[in-house]
N, C-alpha and C. Protein backbone atom coordinates (compact mmCIF):
# COMPACT_ATOMS: atom_id res chain seq x y z
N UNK A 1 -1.00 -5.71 -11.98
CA UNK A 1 0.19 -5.37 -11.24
C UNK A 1 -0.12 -5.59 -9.75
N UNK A 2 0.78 -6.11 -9.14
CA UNK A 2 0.65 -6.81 -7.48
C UNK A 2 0.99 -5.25 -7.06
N UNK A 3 0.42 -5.59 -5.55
CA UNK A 3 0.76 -3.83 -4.76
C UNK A 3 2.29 -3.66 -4.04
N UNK A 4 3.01 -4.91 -4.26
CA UNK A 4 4.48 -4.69 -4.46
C UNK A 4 5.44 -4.02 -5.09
N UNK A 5 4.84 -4.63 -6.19
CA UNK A 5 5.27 -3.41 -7.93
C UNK A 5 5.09 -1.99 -7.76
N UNK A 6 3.51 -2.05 -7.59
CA UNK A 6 3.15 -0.60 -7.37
C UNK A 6 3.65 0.41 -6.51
N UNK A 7 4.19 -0.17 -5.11
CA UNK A 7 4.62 0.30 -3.96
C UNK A 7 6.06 0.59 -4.54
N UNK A 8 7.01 -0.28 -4.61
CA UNK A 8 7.82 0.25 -5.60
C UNK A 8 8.23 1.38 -6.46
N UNK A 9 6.76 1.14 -7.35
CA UNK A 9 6.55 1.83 -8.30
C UNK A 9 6.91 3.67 -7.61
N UNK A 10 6.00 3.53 -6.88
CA UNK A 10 5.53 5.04 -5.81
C UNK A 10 6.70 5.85 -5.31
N UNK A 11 7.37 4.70 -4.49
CA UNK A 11 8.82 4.83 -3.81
C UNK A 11 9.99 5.46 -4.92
N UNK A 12 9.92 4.86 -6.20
CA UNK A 12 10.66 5.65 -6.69
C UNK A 12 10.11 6.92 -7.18
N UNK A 13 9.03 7.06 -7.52
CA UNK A 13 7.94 8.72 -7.71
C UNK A 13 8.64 9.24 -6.54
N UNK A 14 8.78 8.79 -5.39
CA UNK A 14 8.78 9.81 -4.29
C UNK A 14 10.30 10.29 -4.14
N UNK A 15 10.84 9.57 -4.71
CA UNK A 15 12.57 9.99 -4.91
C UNK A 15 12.56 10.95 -5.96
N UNK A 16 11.77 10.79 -6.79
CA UNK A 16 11.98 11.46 -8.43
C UNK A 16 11.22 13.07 -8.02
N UNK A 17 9.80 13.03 -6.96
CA UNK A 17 9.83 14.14 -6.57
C UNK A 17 10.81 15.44 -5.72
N UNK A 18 11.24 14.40 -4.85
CA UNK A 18 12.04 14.79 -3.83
C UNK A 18 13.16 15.51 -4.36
N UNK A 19 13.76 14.70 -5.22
CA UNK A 19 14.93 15.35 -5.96
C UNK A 19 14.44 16.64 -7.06
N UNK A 20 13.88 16.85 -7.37
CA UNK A 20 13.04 17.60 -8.06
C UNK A 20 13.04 18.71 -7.91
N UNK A 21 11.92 18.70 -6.93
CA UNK A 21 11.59 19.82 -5.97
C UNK A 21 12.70 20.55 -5.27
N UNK A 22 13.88 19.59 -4.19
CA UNK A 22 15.05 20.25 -3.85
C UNK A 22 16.24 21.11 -4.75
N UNK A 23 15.78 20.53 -6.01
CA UNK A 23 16.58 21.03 -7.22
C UNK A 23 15.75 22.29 -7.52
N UNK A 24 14.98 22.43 -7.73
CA UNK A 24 14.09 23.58 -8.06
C UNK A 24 14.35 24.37 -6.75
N UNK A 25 14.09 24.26 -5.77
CA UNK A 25 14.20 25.20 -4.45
C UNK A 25 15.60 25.75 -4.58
N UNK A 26 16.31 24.87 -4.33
CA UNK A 26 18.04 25.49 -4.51
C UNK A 26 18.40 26.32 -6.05
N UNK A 27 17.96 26.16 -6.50
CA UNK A 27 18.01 26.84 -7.82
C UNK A 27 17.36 28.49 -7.60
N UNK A 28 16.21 28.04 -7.26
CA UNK A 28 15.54 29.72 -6.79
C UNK A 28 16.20 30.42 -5.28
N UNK A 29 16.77 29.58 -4.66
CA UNK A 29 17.40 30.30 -3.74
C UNK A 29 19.07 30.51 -4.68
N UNK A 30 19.30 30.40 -4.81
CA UNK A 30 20.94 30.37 -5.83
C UNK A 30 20.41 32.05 -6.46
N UNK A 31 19.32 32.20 -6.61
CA UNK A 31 19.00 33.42 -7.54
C UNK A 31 18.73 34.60 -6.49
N UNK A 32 18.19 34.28 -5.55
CA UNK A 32 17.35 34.92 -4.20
C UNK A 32 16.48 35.14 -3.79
N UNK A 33 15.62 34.10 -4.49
CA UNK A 33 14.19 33.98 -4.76
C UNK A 33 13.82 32.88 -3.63
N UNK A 34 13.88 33.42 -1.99
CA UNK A 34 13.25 32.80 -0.85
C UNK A 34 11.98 32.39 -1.12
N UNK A 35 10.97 33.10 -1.54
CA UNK A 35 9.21 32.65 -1.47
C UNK A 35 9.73 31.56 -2.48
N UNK A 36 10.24 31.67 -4.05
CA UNK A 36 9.78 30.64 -4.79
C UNK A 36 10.85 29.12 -4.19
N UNK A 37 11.78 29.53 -3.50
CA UNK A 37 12.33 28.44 -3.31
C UNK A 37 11.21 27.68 -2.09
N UNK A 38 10.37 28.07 -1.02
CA UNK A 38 9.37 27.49 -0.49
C UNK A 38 8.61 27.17 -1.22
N UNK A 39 7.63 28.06 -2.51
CA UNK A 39 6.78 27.45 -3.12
C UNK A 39 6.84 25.86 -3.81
N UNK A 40 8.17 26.18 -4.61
CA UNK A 40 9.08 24.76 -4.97
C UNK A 40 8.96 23.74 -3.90
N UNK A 41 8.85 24.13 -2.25
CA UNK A 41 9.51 23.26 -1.73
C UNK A 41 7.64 22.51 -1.46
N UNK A 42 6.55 23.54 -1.01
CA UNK A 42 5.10 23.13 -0.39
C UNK A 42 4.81 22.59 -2.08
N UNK A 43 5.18 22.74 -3.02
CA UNK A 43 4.60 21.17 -4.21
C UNK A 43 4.86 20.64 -4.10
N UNK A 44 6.18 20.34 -4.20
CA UNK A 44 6.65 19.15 -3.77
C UNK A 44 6.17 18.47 -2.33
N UNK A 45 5.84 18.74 -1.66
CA UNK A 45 5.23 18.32 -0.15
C UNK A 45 3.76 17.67 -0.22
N UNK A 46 3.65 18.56 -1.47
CA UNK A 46 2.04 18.43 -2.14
C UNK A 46 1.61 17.08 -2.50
N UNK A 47 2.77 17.43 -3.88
CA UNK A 47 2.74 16.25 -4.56
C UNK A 47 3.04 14.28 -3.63
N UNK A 48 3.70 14.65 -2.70
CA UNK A 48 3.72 13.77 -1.71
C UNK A 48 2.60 13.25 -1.27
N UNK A 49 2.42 14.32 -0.61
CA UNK A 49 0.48 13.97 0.03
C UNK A 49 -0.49 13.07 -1.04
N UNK A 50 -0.32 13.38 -2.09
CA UNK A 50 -0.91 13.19 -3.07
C UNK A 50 -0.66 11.35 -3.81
N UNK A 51 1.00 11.50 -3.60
CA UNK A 51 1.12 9.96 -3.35
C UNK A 51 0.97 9.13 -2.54
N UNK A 52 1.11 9.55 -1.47
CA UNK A 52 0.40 8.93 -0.42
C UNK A 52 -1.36 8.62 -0.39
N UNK A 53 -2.00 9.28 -0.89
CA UNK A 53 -3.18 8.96 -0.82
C UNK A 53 -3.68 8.13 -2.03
N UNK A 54 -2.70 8.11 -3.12
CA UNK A 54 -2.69 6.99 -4.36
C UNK A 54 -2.65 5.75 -3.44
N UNK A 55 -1.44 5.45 -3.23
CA UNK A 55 -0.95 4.47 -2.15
C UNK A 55 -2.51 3.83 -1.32
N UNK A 56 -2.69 4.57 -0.53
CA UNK A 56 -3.74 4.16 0.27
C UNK A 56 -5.09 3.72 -0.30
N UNK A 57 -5.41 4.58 -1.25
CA UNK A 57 -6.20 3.91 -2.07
C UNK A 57 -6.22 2.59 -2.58
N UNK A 58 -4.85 2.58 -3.00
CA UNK A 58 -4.46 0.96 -4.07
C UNK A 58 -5.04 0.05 -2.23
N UNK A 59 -4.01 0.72 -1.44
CA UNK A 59 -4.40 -0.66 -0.26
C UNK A 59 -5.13 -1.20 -0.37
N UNK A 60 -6.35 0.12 -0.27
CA UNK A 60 -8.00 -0.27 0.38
C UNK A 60 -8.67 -1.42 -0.92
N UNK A 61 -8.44 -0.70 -2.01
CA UNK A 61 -8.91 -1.90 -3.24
C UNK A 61 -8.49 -3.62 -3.03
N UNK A 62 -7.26 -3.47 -2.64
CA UNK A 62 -6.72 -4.88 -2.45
C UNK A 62 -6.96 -5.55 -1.20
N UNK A 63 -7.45 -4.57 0.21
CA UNK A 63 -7.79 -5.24 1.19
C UNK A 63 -9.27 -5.68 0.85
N UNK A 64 -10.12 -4.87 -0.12
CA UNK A 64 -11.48 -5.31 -0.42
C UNK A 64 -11.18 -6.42 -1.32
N UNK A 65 -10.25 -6.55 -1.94
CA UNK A 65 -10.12 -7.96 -2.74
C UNK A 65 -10.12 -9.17 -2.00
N UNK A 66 -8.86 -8.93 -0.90
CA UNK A 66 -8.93 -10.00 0.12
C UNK A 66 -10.02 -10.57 0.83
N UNK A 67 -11.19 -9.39 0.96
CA UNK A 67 -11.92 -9.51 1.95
C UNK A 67 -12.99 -10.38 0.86
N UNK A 68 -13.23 -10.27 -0.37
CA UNK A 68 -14.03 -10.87 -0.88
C UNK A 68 -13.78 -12.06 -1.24
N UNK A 69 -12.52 -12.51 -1.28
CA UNK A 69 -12.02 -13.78 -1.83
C UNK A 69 -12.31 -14.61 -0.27
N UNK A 70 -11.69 -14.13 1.02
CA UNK A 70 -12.49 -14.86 1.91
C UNK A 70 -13.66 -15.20 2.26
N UNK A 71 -14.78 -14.07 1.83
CA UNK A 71 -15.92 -14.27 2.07
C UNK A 71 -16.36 -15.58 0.80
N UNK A 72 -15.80 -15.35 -0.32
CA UNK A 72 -16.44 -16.68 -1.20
C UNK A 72 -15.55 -18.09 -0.79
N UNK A 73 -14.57 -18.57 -0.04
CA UNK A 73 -13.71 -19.43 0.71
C UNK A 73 -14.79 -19.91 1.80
N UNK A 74 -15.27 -18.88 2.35
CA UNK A 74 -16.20 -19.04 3.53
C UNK A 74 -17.51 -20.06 3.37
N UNK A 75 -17.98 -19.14 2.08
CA UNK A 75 -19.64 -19.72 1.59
C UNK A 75 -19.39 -20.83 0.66
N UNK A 76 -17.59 -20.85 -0.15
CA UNK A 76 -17.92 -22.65 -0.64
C UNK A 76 -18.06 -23.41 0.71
N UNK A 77 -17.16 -23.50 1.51
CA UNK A 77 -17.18 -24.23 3.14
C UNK A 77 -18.43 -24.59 3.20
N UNK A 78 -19.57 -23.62 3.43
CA UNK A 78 -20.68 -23.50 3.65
C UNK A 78 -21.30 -24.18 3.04
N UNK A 79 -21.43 -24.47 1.84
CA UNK A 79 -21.77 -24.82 0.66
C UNK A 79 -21.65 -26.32 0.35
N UNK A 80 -20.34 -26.85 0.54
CA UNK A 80 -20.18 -27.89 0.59
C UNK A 80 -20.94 -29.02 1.57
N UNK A 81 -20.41 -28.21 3.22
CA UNK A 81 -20.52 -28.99 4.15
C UNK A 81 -22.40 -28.97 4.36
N UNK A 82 -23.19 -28.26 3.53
CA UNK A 82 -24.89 -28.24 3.42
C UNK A 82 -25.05 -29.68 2.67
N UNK A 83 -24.27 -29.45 1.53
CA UNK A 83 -24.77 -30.47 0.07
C UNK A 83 -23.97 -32.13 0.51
N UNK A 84 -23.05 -32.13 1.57
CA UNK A 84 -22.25 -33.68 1.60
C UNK A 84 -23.24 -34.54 3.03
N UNK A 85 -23.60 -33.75 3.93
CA UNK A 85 -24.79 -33.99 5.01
C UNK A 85 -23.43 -34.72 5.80
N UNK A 86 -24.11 -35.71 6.70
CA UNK A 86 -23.49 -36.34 7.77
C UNK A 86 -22.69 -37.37 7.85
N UNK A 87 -22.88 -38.30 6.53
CA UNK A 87 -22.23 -39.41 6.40
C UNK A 87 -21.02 -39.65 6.61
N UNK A 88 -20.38 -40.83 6.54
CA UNK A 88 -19.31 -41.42 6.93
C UNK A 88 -18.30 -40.47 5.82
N UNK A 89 -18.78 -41.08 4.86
CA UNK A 89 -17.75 -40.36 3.41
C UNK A 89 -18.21 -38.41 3.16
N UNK A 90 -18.97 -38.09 3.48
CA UNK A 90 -19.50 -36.64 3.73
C UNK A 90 -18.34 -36.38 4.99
N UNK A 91 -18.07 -36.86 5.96
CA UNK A 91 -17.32 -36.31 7.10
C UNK A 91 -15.96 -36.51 6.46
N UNK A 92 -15.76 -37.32 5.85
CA UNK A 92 -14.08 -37.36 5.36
C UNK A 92 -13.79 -36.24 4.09
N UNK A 93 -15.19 -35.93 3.05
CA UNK A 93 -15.09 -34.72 2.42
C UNK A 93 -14.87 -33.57 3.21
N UNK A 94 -16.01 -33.48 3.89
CA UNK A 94 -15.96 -32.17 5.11
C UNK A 94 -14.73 -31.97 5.43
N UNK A 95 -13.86 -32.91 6.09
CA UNK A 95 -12.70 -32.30 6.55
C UNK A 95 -11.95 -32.07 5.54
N UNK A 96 -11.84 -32.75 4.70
CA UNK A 96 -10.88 -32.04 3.01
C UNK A 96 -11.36 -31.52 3.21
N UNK A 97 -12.63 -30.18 3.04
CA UNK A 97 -12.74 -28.98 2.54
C UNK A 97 -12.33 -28.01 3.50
N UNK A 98 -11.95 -28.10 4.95
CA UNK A 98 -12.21 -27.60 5.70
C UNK A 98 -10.61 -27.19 5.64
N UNK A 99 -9.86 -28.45 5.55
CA UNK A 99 -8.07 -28.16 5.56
C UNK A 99 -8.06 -26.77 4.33
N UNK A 100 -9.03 -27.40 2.80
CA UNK A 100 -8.69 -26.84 2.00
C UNK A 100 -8.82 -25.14 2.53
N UNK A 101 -9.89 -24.81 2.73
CA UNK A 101 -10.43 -23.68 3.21
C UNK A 101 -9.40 -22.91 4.46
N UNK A 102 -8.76 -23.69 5.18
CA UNK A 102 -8.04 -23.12 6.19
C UNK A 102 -7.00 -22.75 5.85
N UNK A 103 -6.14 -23.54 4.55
CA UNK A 103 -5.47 -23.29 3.73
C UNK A 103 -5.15 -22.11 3.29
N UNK A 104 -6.46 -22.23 2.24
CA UNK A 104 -6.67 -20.77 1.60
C UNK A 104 -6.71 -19.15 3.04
N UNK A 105 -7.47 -19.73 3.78
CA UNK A 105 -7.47 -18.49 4.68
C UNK A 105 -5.94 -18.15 5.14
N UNK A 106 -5.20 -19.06 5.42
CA UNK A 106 -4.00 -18.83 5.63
C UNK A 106 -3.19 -18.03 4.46
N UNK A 107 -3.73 -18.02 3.39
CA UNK A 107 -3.05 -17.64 2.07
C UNK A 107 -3.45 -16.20 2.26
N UNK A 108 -4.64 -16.12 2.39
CA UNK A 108 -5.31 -14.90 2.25
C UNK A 108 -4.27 -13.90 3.43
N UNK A 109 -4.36 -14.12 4.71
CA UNK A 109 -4.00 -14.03 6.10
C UNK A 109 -2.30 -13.25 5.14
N UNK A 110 -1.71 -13.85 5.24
CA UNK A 110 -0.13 -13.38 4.38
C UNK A 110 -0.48 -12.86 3.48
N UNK A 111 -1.41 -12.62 2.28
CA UNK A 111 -1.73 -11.68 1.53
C UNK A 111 -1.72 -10.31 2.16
N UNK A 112 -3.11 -10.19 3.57
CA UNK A 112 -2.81 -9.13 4.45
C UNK A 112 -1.90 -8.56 4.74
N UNK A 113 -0.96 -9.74 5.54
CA UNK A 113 0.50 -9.19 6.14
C UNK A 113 1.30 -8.84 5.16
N UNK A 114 1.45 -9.16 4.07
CA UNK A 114 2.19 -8.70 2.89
C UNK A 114 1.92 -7.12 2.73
N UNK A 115 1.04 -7.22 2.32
CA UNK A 115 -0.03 -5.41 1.85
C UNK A 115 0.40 -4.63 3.18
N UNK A 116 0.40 -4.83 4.48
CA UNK A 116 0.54 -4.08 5.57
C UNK A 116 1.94 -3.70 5.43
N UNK A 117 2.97 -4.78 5.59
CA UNK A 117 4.07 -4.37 5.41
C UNK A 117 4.59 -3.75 4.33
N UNK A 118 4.22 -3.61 2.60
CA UNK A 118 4.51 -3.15 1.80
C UNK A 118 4.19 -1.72 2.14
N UNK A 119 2.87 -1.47 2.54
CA UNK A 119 2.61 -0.18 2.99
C UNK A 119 2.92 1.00 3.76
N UNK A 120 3.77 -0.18 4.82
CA UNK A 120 4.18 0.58 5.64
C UNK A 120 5.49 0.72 5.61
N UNK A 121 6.05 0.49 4.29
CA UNK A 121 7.65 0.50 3.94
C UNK A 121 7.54 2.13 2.89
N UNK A 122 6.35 1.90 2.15
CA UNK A 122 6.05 3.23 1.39
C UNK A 122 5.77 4.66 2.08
N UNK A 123 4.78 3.91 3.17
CA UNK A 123 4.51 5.20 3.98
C UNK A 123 6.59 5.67 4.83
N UNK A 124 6.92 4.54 4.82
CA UNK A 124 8.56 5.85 5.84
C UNK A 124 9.08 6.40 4.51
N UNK A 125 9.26 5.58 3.04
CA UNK A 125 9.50 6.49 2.19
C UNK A 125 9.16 7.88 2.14
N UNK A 126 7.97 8.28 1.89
CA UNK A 126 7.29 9.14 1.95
C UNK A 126 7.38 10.17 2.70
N UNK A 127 7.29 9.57 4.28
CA UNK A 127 7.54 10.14 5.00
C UNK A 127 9.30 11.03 5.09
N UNK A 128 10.25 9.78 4.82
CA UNK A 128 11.35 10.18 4.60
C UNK A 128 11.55 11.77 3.92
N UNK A 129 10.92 11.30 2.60
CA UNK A 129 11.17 12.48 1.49
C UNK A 129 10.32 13.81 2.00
N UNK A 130 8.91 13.86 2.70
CA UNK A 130 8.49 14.86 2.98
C UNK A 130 9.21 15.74 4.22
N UNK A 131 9.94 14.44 5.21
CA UNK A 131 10.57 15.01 5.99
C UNK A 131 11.81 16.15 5.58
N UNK A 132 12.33 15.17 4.18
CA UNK A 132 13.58 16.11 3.72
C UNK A 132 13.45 17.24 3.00
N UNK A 133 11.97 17.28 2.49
CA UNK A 133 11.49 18.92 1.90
C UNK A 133 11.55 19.68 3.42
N UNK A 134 10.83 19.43 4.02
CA UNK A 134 10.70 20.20 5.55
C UNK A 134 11.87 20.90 5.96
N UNK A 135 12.95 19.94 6.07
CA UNK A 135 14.35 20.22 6.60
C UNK A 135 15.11 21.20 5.79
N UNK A 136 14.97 20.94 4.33
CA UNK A 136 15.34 22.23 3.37
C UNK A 136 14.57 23.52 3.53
N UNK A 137 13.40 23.14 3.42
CA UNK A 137 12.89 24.23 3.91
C UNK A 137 13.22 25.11 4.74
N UNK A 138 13.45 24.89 6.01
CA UNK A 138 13.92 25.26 6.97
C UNK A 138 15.17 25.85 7.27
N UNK A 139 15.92 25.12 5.84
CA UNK A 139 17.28 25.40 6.26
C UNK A 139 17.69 26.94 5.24
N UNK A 140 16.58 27.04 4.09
CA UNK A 140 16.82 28.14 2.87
C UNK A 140 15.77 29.09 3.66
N UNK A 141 15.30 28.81 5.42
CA UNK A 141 14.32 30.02 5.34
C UNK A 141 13.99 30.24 6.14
């Protein structure tokens, strides 16, 4: 699963909490139960935190993916341009590998920017929904 899906995936967890939790709080305040309608409200806040740090995790795995797929992009480069030496037809390989390789880094490069921005579309989710426990909170107490 790409960290698109997953991010996704999260974003709707964080709706499915959100709604949840506000349902549970209003319910215990409907009764007059102030503490449990906060308790309702700090799990849910919880459980947030908690996706959020799923989230960040998945990042870090996939920025270490990136980072290793460049580093082996790097050392074929390396690799190549050792084993073809100086020649006429070695310099016309060299530069094929070199487009190829710049290529790929460019691929990689938007892989990054992809993951950053997915992330940082999850994190205002998140943020969103923890903001809106807060605000209930506040408002039953």
């Amino acid at each position: 699963m790409d960290y698109a899906t997953y991010c996704a995936e999260l974003s709707a967890e964080a709706d499915r909490i959100t709604q949840a939790s506000l349902a549970a709080a209003r319910a215990c305040a409907s009764q007059g139960d102030a503490g449990g309608a906060k308790r309702e409200l700090r799990a849910g806040t919880q459980e947030l935190r908690l996706l959020k740090q799923q989230a960040n995790a998945a990042a870090a795995d996939v920025r270490l993916q990136i980072q290793e797929q460049r580093v082996a992009v790097d050392k074929k480069g390396r690799t190549i341009a050792n084993i073809v030496g100086r020649g006429t037809f070695g310099t016309a390989l060299r530069g094929g590998m070199a487009r190829s390789r710049t290529t790929q880094n460019a691929q990689l490069s938007r892989m990054k920017n992809d993951l950053a921005l997915e992330k940082a579309r999850l994190d205002a989710v998140v943020d969103r929904a923890t903001l809106t426990l807060a605000q209930e909170g506040n408002r039953l107490g």
